[in-house]
N, C-alpha and C. Protein backbone atom coordinates (compact mmCIF):
# COMPACT_ATOMS: atom_id res chain seq x y z
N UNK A 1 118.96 116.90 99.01
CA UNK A 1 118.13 116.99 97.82
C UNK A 1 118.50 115.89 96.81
N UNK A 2 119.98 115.41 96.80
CA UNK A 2 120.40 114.42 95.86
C UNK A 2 119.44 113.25 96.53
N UNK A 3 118.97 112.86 97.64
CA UNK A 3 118.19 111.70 97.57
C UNK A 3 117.25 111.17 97.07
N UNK A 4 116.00 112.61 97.44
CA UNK A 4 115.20 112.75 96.87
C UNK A 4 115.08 112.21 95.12
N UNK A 5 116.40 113.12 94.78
CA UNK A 5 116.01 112.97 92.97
C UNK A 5 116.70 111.45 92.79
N UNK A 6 117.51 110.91 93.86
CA UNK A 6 117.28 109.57 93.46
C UNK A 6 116.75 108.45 93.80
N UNK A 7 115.77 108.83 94.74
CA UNK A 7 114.60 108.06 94.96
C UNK A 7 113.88 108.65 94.11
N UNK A 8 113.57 109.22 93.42
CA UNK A 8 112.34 109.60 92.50
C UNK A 8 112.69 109.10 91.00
N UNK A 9 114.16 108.61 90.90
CA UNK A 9 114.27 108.34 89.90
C UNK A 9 114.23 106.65 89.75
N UNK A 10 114.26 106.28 91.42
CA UNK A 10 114.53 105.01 91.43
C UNK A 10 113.01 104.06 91.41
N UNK A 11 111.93 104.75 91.76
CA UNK A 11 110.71 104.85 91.67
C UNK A 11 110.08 104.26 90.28
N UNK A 12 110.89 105.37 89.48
CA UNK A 12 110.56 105.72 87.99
C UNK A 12 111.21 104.40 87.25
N UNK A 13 112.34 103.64 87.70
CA UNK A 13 112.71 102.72 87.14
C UNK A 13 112.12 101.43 87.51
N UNK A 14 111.40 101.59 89.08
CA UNK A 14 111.13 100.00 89.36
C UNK A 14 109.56 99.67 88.98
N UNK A 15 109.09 101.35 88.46
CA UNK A 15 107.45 101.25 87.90
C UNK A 15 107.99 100.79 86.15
N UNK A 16 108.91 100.73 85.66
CA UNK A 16 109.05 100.15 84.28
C UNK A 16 107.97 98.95 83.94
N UNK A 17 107.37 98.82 83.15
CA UNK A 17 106.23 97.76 83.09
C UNK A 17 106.98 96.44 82.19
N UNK A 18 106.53 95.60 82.63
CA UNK A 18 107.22 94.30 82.10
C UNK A 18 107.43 94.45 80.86
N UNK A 19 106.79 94.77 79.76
CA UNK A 19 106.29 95.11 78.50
C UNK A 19 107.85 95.61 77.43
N UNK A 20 108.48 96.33 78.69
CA UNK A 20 109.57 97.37 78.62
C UNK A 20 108.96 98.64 78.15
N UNK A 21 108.11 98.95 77.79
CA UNK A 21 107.40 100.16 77.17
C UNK A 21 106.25 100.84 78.33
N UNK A 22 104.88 100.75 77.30
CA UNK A 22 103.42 101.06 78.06
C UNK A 22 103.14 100.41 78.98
N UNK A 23 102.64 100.86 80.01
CA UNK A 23 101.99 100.14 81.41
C UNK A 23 100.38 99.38 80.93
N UNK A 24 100.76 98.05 80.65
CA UNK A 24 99.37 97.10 80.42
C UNK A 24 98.28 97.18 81.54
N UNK A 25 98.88 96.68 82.87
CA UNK A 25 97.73 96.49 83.50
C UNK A 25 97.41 97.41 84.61
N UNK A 26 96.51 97.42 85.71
CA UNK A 26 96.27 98.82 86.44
C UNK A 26 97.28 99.08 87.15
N UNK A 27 98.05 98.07 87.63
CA UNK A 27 98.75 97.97 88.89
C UNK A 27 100.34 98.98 88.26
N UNK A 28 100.13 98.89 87.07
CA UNK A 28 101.73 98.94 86.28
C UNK A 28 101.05 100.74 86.09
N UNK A 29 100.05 100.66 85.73
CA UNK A 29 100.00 102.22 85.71
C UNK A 29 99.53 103.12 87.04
N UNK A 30 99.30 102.24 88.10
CA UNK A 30 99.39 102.61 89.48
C UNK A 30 100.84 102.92 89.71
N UNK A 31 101.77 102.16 89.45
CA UNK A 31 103.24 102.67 89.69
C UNK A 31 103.89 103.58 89.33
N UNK A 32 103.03 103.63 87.86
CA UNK A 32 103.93 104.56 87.11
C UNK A 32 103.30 105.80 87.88
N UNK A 33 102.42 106.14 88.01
CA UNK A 33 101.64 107.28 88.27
C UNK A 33 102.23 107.71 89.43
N UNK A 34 101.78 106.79 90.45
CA UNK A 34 102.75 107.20 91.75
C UNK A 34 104.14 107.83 91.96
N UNK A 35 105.08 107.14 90.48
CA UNK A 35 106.21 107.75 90.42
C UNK A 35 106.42 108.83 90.01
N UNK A 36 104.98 108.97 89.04
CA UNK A 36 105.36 110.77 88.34
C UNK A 36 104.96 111.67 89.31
N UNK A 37 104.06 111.29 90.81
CA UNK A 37 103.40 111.84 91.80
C UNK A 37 105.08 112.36 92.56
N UNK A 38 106.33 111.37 92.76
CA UNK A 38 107.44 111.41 93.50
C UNK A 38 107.93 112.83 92.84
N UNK A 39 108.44 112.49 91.14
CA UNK A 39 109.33 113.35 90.38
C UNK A 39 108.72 114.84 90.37
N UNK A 40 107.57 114.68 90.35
CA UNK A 40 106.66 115.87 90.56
C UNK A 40 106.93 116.50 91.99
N UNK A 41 107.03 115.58 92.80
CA UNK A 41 107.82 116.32 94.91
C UNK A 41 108.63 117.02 94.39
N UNK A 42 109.53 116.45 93.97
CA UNK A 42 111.20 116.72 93.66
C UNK A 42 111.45 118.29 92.96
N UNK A 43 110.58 117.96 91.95
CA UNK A 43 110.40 119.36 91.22
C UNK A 43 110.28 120.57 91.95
N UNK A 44 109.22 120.38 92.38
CA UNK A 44 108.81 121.25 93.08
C UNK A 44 109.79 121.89 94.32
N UNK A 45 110.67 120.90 94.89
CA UNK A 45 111.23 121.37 96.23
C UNK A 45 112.46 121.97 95.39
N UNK A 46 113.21 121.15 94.56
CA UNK A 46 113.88 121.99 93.80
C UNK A 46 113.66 123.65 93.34
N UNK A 47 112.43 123.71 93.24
CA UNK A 47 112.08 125.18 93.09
C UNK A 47 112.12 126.09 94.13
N UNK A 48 112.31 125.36 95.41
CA UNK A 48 112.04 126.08 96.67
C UNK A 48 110.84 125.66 97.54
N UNK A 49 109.77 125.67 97.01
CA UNK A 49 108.94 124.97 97.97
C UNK A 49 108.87 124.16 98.98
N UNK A 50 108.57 124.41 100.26
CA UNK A 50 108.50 123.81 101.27
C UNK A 50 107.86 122.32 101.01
N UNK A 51 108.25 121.54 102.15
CA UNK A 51 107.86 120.04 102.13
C UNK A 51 106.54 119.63 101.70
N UNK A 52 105.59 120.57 102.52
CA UNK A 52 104.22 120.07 102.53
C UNK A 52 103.45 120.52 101.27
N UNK A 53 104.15 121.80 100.87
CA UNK A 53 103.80 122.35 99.72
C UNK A 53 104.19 121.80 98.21
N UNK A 54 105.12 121.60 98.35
CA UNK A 54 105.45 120.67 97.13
C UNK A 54 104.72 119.17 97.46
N UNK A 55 104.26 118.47 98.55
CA UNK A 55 103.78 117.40 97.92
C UNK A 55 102.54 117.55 97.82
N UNK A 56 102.04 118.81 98.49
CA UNK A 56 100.20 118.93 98.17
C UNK A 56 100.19 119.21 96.37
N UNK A 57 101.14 119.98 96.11
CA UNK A 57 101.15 120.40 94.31
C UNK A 57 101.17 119.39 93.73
N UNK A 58 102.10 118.77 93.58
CA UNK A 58 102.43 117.33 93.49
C UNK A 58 101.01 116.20 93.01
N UNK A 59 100.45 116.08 94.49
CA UNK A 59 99.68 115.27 94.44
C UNK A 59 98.45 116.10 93.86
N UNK A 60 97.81 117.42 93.97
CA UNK A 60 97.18 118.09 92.86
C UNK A 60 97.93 117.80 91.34
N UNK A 61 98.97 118.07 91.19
CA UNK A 61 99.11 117.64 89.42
C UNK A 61 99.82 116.96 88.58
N UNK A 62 100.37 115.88 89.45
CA UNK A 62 101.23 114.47 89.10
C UNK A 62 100.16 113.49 89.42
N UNK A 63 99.59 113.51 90.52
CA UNK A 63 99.23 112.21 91.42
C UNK A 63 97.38 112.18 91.45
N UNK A 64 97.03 113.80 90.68
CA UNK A 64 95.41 113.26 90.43
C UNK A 64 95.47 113.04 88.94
N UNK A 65 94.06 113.20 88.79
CA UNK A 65 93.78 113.01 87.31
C UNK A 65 94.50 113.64 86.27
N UNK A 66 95.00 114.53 86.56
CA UNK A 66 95.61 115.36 85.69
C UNK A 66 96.76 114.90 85.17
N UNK A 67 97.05 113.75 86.23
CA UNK A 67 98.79 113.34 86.19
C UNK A 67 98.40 112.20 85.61
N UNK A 68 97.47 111.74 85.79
CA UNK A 68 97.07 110.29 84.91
C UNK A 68 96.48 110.28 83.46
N UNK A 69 96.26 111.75 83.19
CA UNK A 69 96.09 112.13 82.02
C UNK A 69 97.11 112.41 80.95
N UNK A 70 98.24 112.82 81.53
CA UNK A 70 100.12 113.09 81.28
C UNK A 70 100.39 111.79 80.79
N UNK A 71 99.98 110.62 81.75
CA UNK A 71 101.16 109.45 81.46
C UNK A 71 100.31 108.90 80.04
N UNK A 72 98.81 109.08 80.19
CA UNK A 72 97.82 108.25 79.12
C UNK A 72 98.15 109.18 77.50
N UNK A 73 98.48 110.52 77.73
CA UNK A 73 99.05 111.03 76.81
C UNK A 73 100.48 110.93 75.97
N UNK A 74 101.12 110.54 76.97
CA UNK A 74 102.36 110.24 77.07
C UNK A 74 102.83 108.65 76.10
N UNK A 75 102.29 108.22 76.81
CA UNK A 75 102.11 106.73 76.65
C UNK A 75 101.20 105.71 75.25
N UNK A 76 100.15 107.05 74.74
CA UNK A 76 99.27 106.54 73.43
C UNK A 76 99.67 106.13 72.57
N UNK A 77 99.13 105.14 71.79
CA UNK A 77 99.64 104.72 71.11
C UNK A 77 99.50 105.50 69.66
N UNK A 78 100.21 105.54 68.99
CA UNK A 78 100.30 106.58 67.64
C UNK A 78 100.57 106.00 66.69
N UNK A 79 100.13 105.79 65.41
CA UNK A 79 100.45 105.42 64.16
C UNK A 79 100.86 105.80 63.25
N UNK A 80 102.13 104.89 62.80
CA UNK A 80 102.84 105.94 61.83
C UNK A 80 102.38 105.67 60.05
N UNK A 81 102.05 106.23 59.79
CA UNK A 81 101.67 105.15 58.37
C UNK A 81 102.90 106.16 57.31
């Protein structure tokens, strides 16, 4: 299980966007996404869930829209005045 969480973490570091921050272009938020699709496996098997089951969840709510909705939330830009 330690691999897993450090491939999922290692994922999470090599999707870092040049920027050092927000993912500019598609490809950078293709990575990132994919990686929250990994940390999202991880989670899940950590909980117990079987292989196939944690990555079908996974890819239902890291790796679809929902998960690309997380990072765009995540990631907005906010103003502080």
């Amino acid at each position: 299980m330690e691999k897993l969480i450090d491939n999922a973490l290692e994922a999470l570091r090599l999707a870092q966007p040049a920027s050092g921050f927000r993912p500019e272009t598609p490809e950078e938020w293709r990575k990132l996404h994919e990686a929250l699709e990994k940390l999202g496996y991880v989670i899940f098997r950590k909980t117990g869930l079987k292989h196939q089951d944690a990555k079908n969840l996974a890819r239902k709510t890291y790796g679809g829209p929902g998960g690309l909705m997380i990072l765009h939330l995540f990631f907005r830009e906010s103003k502080h005045d």
